[in-house]
Protein backbone atom coordinates (compact mmCIF):
# COMPACT_ATOMS: atom_id res chain seq x y z
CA UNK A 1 20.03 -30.25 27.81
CA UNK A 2 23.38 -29.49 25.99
CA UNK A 3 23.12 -28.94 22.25
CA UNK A 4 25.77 -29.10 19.33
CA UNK A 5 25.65 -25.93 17.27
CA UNK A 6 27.11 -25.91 13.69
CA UNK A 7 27.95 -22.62 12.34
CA UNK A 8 27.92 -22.29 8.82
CA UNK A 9 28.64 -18.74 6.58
CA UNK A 10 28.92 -15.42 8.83
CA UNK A 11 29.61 -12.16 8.54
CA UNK A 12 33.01 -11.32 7.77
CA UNK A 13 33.89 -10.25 11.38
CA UNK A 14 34.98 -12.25 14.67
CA UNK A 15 31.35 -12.75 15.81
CA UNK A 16 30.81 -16.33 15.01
CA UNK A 17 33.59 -17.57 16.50
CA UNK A 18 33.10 -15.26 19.94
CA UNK A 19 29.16 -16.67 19.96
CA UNK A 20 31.19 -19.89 19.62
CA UNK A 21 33.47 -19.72 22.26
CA UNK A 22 30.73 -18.89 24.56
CA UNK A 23 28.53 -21.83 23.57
CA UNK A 24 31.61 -23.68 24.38
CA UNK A 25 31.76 -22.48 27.94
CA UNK A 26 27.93 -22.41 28.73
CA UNK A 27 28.18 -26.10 28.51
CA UNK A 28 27.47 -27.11 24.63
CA UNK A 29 29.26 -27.96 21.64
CA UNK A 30 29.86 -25.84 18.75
CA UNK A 31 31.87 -26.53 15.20
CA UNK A 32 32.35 -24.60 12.30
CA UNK A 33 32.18 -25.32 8.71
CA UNK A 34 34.53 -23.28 6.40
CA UNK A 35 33.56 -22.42 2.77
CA UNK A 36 36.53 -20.39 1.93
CA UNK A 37 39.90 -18.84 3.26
CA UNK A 38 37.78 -15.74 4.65
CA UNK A 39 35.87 -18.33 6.64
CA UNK A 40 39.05 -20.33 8.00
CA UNK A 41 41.18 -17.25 8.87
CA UNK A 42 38.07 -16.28 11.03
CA UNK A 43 38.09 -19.84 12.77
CA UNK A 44 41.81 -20.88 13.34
CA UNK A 45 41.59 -21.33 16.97
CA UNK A 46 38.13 -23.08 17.31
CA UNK A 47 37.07 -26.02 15.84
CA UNK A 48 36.43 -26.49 12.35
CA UNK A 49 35.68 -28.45 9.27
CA UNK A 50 36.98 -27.42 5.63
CA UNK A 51 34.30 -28.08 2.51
CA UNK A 52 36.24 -27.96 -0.55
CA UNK A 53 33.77 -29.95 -2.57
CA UNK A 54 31.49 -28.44 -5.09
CA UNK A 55 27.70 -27.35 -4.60
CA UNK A 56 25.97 -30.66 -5.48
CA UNK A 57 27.64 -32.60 -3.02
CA UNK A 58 27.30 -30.62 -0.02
CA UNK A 59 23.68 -32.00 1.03
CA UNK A 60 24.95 -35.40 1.44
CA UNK A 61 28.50 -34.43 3.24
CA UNK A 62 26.71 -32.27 5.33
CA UNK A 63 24.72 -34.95 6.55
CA UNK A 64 27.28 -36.80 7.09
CA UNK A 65 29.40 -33.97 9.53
CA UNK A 66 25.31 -33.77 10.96
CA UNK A 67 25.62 -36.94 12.21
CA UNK A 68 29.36 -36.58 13.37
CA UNK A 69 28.92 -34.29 15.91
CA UNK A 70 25.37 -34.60 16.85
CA UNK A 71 23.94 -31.42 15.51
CA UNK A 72 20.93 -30.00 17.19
CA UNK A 73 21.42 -26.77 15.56
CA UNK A 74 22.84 -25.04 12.72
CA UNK A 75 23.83 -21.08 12.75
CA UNK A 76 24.35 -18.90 9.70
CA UNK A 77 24.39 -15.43 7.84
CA UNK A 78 21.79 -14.98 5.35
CA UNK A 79 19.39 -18.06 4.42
CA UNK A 80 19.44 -17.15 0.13
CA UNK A 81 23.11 -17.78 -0.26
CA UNK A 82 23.28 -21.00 -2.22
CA UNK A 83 25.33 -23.03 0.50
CA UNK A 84 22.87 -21.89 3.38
CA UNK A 85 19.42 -22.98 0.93
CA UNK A 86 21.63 -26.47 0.55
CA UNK A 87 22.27 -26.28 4.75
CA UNK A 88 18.67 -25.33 5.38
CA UNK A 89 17.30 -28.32 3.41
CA UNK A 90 19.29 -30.87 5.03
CA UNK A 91 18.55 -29.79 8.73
CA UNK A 92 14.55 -29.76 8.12
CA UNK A 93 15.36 -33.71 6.81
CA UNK A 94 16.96 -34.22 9.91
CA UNK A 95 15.16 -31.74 12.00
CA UNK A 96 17.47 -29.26 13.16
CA UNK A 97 16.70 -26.29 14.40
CA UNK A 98 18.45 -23.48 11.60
CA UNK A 99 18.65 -19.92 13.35
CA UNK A 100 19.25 -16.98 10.99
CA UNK A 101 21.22 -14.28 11.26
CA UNK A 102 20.80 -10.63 9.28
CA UNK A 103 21.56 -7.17 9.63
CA UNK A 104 19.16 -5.62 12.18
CA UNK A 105 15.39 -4.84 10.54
CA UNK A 106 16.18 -1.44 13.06
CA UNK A 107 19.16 0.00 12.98
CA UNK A 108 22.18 1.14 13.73
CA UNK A 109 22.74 -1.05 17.34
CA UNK A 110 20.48 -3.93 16.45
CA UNK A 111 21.02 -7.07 14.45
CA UNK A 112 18.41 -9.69 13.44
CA UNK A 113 18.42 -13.39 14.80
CA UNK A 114 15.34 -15.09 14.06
CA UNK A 115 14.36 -19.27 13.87
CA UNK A 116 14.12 -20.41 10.80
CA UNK A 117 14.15 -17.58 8.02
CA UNK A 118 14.68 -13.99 8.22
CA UNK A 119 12.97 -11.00 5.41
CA UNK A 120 10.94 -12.62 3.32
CA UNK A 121 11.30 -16.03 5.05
CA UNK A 122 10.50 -14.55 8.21
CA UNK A 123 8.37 -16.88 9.91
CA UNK A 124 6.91 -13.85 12.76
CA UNK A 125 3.40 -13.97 12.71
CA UNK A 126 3.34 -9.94 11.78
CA UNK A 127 -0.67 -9.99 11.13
CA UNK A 128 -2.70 -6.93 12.79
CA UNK A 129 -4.74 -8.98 15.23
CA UNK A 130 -1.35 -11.02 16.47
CA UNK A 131 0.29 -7.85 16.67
CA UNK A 132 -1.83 -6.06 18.89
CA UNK A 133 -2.88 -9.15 21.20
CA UNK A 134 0.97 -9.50 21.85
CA UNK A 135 1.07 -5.53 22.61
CA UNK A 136 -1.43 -5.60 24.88
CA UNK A 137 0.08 -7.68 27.33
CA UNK A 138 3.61 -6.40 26.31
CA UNK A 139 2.68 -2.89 26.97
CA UNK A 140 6.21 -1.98 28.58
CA UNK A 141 8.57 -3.19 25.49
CA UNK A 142 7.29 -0.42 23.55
CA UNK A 143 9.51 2.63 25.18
CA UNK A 144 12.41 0.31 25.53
CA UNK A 145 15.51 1.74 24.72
CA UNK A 146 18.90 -0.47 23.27
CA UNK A 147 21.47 -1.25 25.95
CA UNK A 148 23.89 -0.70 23.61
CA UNK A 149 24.63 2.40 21.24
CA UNK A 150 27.56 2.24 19.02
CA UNK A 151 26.29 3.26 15.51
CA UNK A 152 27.62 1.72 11.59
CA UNK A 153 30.98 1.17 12.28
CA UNK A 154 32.11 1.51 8.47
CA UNK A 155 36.00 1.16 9.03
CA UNK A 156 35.87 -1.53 11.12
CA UNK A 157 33.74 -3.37 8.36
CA UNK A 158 35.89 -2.29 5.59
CA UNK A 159 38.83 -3.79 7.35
CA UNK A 160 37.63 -6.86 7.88
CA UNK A 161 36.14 -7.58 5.24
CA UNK A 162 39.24 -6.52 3.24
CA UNK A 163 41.23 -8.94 5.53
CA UNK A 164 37.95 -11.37 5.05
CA UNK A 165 38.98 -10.99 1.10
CA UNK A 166 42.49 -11.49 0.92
CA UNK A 167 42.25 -15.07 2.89
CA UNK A 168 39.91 -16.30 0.58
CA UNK A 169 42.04 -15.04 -2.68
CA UNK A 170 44.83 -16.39 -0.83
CA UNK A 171 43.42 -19.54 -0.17
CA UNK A 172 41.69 -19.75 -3.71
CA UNK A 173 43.68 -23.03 -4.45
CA UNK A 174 42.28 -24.80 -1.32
CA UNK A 175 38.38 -24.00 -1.73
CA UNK A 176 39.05 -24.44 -5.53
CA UNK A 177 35.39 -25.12 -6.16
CA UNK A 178 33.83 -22.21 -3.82
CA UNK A 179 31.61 -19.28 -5.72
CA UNK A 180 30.40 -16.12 -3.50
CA UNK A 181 27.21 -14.43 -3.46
CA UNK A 182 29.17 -11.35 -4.34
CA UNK A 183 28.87 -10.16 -7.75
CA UNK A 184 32.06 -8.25 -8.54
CA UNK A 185 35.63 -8.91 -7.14
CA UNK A 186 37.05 -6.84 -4.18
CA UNK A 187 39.39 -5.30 -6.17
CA UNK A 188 36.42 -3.83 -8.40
CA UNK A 189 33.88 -3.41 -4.98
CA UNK A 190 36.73 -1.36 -3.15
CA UNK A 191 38.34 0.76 -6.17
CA UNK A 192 34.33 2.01 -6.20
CA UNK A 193 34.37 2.40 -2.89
CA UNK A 194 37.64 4.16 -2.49
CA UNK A 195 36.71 6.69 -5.52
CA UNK A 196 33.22 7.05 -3.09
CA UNK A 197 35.24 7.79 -0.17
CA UNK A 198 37.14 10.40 -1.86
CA UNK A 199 34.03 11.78 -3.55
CA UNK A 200 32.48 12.07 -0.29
CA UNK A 201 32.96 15.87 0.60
CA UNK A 202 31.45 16.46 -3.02
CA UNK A 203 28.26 14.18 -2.29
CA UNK A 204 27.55 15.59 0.99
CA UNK A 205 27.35 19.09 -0.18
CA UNK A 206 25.17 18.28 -3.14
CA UNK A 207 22.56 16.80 -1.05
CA UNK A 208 23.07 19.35 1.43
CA UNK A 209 22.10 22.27 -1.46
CA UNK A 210 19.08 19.85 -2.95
CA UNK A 211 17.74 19.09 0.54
CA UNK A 212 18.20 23.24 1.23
CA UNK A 213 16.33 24.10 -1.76
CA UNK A 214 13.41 21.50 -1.82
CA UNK A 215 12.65 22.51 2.02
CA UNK A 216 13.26 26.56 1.02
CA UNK A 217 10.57 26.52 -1.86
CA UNK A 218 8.34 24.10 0.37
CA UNK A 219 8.66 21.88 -2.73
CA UNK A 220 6.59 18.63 -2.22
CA UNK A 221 8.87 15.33 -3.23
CA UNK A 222 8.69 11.84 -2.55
CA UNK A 223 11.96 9.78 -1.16
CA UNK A 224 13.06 7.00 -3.11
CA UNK A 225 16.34 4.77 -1.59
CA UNK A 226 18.12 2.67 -3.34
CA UNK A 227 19.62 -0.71 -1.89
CA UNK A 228 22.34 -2.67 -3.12
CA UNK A 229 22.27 -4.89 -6.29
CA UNK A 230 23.68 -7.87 -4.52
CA UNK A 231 20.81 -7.43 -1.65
CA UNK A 232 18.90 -10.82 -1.40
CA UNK A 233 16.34 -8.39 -0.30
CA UNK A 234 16.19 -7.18 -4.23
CA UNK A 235 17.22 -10.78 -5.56
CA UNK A 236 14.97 -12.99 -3.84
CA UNK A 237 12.10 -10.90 -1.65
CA UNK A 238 11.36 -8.39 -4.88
CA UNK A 239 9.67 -8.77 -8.24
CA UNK A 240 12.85 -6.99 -9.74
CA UNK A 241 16.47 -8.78 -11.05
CA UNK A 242 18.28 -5.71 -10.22
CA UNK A 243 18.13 -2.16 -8.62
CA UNK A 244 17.87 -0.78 -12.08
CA UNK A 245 14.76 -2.51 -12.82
CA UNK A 246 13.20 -0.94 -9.61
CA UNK A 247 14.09 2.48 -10.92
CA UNK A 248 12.38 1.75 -14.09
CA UNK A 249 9.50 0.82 -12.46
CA UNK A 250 9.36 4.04 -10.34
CA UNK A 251 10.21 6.28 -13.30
CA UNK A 252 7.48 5.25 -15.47
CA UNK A 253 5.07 5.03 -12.81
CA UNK A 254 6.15 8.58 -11.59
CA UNK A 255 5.94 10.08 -15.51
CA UNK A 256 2.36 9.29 -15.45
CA UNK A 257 1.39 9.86 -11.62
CA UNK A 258 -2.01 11.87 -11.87
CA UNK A 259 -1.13 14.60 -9.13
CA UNK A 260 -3.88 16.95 -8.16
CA UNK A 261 -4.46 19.82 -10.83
CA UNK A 262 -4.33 22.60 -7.79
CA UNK A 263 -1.11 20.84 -6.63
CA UNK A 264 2.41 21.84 -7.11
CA UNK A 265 4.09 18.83 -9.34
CA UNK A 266 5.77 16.93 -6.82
CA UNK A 267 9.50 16.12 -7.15
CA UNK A 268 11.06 12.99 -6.63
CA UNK A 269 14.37 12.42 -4.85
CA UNK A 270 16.08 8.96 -5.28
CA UNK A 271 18.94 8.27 -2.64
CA UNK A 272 22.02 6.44 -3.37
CA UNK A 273 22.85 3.37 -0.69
CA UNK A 274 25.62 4.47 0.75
CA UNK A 275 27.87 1.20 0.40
CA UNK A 276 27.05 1.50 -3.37
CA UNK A 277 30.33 0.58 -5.18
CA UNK A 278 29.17 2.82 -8.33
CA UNK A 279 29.95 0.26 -10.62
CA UNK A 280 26.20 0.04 -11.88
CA UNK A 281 25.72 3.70 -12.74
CA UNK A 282 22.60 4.56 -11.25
CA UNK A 283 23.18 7.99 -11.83
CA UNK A 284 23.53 8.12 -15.42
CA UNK A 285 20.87 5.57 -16.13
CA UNK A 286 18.17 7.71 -13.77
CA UNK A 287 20.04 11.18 -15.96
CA UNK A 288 18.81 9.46 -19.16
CA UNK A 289 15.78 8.06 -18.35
CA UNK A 290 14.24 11.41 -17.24
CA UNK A 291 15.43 13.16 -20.49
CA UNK A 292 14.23 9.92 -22.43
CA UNK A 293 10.35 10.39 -19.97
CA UNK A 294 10.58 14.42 -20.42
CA UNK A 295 10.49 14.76 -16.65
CA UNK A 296 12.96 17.53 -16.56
CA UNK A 297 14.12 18.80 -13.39
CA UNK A 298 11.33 17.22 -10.85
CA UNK A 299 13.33 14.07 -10.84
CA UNK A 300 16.43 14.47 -8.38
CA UNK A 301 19.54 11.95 -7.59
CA UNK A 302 21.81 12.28 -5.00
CA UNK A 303 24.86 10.13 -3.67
CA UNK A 304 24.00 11.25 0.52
CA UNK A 305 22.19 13.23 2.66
CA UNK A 306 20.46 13.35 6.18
CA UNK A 307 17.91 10.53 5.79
CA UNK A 308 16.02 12.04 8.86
CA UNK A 309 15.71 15.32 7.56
CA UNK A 310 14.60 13.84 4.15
CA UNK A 311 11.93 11.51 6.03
CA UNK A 312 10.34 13.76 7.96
CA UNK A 313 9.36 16.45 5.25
CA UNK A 314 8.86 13.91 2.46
CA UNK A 315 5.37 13.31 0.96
CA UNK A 316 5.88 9.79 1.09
CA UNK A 317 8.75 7.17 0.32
CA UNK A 318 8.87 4.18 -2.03
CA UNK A 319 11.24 1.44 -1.84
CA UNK A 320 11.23 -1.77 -2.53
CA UNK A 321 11.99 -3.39 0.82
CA UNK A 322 14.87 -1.28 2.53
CA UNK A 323 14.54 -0.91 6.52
CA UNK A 324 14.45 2.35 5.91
CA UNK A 325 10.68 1.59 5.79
CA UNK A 326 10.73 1.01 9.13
CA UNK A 327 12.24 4.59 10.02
CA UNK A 328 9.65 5.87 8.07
CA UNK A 329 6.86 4.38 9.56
CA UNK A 330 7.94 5.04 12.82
CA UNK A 331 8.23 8.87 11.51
CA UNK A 332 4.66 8.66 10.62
CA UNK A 333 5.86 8.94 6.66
CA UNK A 334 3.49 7.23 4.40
CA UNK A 335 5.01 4.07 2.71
CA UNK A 336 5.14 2.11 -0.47
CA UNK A 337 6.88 -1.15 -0.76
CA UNK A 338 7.11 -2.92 -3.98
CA UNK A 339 8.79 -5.96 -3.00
CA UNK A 340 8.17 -8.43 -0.01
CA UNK A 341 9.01 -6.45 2.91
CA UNK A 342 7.70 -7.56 6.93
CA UNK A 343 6.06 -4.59 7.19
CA UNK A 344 4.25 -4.47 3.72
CA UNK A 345 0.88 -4.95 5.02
CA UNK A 346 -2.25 -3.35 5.66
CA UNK A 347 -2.06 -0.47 8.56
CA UNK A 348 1.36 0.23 7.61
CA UNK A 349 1.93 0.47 4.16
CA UNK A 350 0.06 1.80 0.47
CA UNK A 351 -1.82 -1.47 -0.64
CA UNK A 352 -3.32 -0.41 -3.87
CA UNK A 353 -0.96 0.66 -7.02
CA UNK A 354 2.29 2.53 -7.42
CA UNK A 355 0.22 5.02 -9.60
CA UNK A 356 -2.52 5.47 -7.09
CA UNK A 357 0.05 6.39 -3.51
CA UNK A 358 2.15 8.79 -5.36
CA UNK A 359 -1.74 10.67 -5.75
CA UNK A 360 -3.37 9.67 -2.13
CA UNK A 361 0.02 8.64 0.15
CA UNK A 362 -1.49 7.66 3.56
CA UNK A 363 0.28 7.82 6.71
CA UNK A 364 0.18 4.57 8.62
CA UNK A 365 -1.80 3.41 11.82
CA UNK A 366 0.74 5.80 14.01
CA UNK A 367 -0.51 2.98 17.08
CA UNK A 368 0.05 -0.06 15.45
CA UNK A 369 3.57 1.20 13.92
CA UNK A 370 4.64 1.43 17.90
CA UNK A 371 3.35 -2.03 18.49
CA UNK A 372 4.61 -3.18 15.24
CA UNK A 373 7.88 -2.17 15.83
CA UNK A 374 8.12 -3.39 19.72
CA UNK A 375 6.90 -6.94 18.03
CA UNK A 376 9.40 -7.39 15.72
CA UNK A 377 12.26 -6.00 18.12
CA UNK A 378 11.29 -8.32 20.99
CA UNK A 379 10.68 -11.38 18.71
CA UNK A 380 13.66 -10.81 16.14
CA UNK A 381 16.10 -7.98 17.50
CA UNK A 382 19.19 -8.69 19.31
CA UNK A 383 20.84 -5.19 21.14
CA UNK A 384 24.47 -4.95 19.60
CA UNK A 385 26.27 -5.06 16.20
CA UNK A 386 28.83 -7.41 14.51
CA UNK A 387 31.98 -5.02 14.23
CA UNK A 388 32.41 -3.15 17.47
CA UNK A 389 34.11 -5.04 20.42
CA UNK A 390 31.49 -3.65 22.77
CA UNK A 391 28.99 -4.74 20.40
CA UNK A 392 30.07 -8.23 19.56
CA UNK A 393 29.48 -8.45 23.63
CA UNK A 394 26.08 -7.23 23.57
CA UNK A 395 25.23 -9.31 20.40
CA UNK A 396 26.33 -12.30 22.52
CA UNK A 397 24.74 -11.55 24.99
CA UNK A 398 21.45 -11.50 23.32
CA UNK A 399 22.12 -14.66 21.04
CA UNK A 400 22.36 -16.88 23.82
CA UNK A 401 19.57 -15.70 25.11
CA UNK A 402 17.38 -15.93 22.61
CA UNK A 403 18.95 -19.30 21.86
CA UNK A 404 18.21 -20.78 25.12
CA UNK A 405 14.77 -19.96 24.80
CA UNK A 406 14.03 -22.63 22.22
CA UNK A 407 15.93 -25.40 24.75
CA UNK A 408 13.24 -28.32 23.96
């Protein structure tokens, strides 16, 4: 059966239109929707559909373009951006099948393509006794190993998402009534950026000299990494606004964490995302709030760092949902995840207080982790990335794949 595929909001890279231009030749129909000049620079020679119109009256044109070109399905980056909740809406009245695109739950060299909601809106059925049934028969996807290898590819993000931001400034006038998800202008984002890129040499060998003496002195510390402020992981799938009220949660909790008298006082060591732009100041706000909580030097910040190292000799690690929960687990570190994470759950992760893990952190279930993690890979994974040319090919790949598989 040939379908019709509208693609909505991507990532600011060629990979929509490539997945596209596939679909095209494998038989089916595919269209995109533009929101902004980012979006229409990346879709010049397929076709596409402008939206200039505001917010409200999306549902009701989208219908409309629904009905024009037969849509059996509808493709798009991230399912909390504003547009994509509108998109998602109109395709279960109509019942379209909405696949969901994310950064890879394991990375680098995986991204994440699931049916109908990804994170919190996953709709995997991630329970123990699902899990391991699946395993059981699926014994040989545990030991698999990506076909493709490429790693983060920062540059060739930067640069298109530079040129992603300089079509849609240029273009301003024509999507007059378009708002992005991001919360600062590029100029802002990259001048932070830029001053972290320069910084860089500076950061590394600070965490190099903090990670040196906390493994020297056999110092006991708990990880804490930070994610980024405009994560829909922290605005939608957490209890917290911001990053900064996730740090205030872990600070408090950590001033009055009743370690064991016989016990050296454990340290803990937050980590800086390293895409943070700076512009939110997480240093100086963690700085003052350990004078203001008279933790003195067992609270520790730092801008980088080997995350492995840091993983494997950590007590535990608390975040709120980062993937880095994943490496963890699969590290056999003990977890703690304060906002709604896929693998916050029983077997994997502390399930009683804040207050109570930093006392009693307890590994996970070391043989559900492996099936845990072969699950979600095999039901959510696709091999590849969305910046590399070589993987842009192996992302293909895998999305049409997985996209065949729901041919009714």
């Amino acid at each position: 059966m040939n379908r019709s595929f509208i693609s909505l909001q991507g990532v600011a890279s060629p990979f929509f239109s490539e997945l596209g231009q596939q679909l095209r030749l494998a038989g089916h129909k595919a269209h995109r929707i533009n929101f902004c000049g980012g979006d229409l620079l990346l879709s010049l020679l397929e076709p596409h559909t402008n939206f200039t119109g505001a917010l409200d009256v999306l549902p009701v044109w989208l219908m409309r373009e629904a009905a024009k070109h037969g849509a059996t399905d509808f493709l798009l980056f991230g399912d909390c951006r504003a547009i994509h909740r509108a998109a998602i809406a109109v395709a279960k009245e109509l019942n379209i099948r909405v696949y969901v695109y994310e950064e890879g739950y394991l990375r680098p060299d995986w991204i994440t393509l699931e049916l109908g909601g990804v994170n919190g809106y996953s709709n995997m059925a991630l329970e123990a006794e699902a899990v391991l049934t699946w395993s059981a028969d699926h014994a040989y996807v545990t030991n698999g190993l990506p076909p493709h290898r490429g790693g983060s590819h920062i540059l060739a993000r930067a640069c298109y998402d530079i040129a992603y931001r300089l079509a849609s400034a240029a273009m301003a006038w024509r999507f007059s009534n378009y708002q992005t998800h991001r919360p600062h202008n590029g100029v802002l984002e990259y001048a932070g950026l830029a001053r972290r890129f320069g910084m860089g040499w500076w950061f590394e060998r600070e965490a190099r000299a903090v990670t040196a003496k906390l493994l020297d002195t056999k110092m006991p510390y708990f990880l804490f990494p930070l994610q980024l402020n405009a994560d829909s992981q922290i605005k939608t799938h957490s209890p917290f606004p911001d990053v900064i009220a996730a740090i205030e949660r872990v600070l408090t909790s950590f001033e009055r964490a009743d370690f064991p008298h016989d016990s050296q006082p454990a340290i803990l060591l937050i980590k800086n995302h390293p895409l943070d732009t700076g512009l939110a100041r997480y240093r100086t706000y963690v700085e003052r709030r350990t004078r203001e909580l008279n933790l003195g030097d067992r609270v520790q910040f730092i801008e980088a760092g080997d995350l492995t190292l840091l993983l494997k000799h950590a007590q535990g690690v608390v975040l709120v949902n980062s993937t880095v929960g994943l490496t963890a687990l699969a590290m056999n570190c003990p977890v703690y995840a304060m906002g709604k994470a896929i693998f916050s759950r029983d077997k994997l992760t502390g399930q009683g207080s804040l207050d109570a893990f930093w006392k009693r952190p307890t590994p996970p279930d070391a043989n559900f982790v492996k099936a845990f993690v072969a699950y979600v890979k095999a039901h959510s994974q696709v091999s590849g990335d969305f910046y590399s040319r070589s993987g842009r090919k192996h992302a293909v790949m895998g999305s049409l794949q997985r996209l065949m598989k729901n041919v009714p």
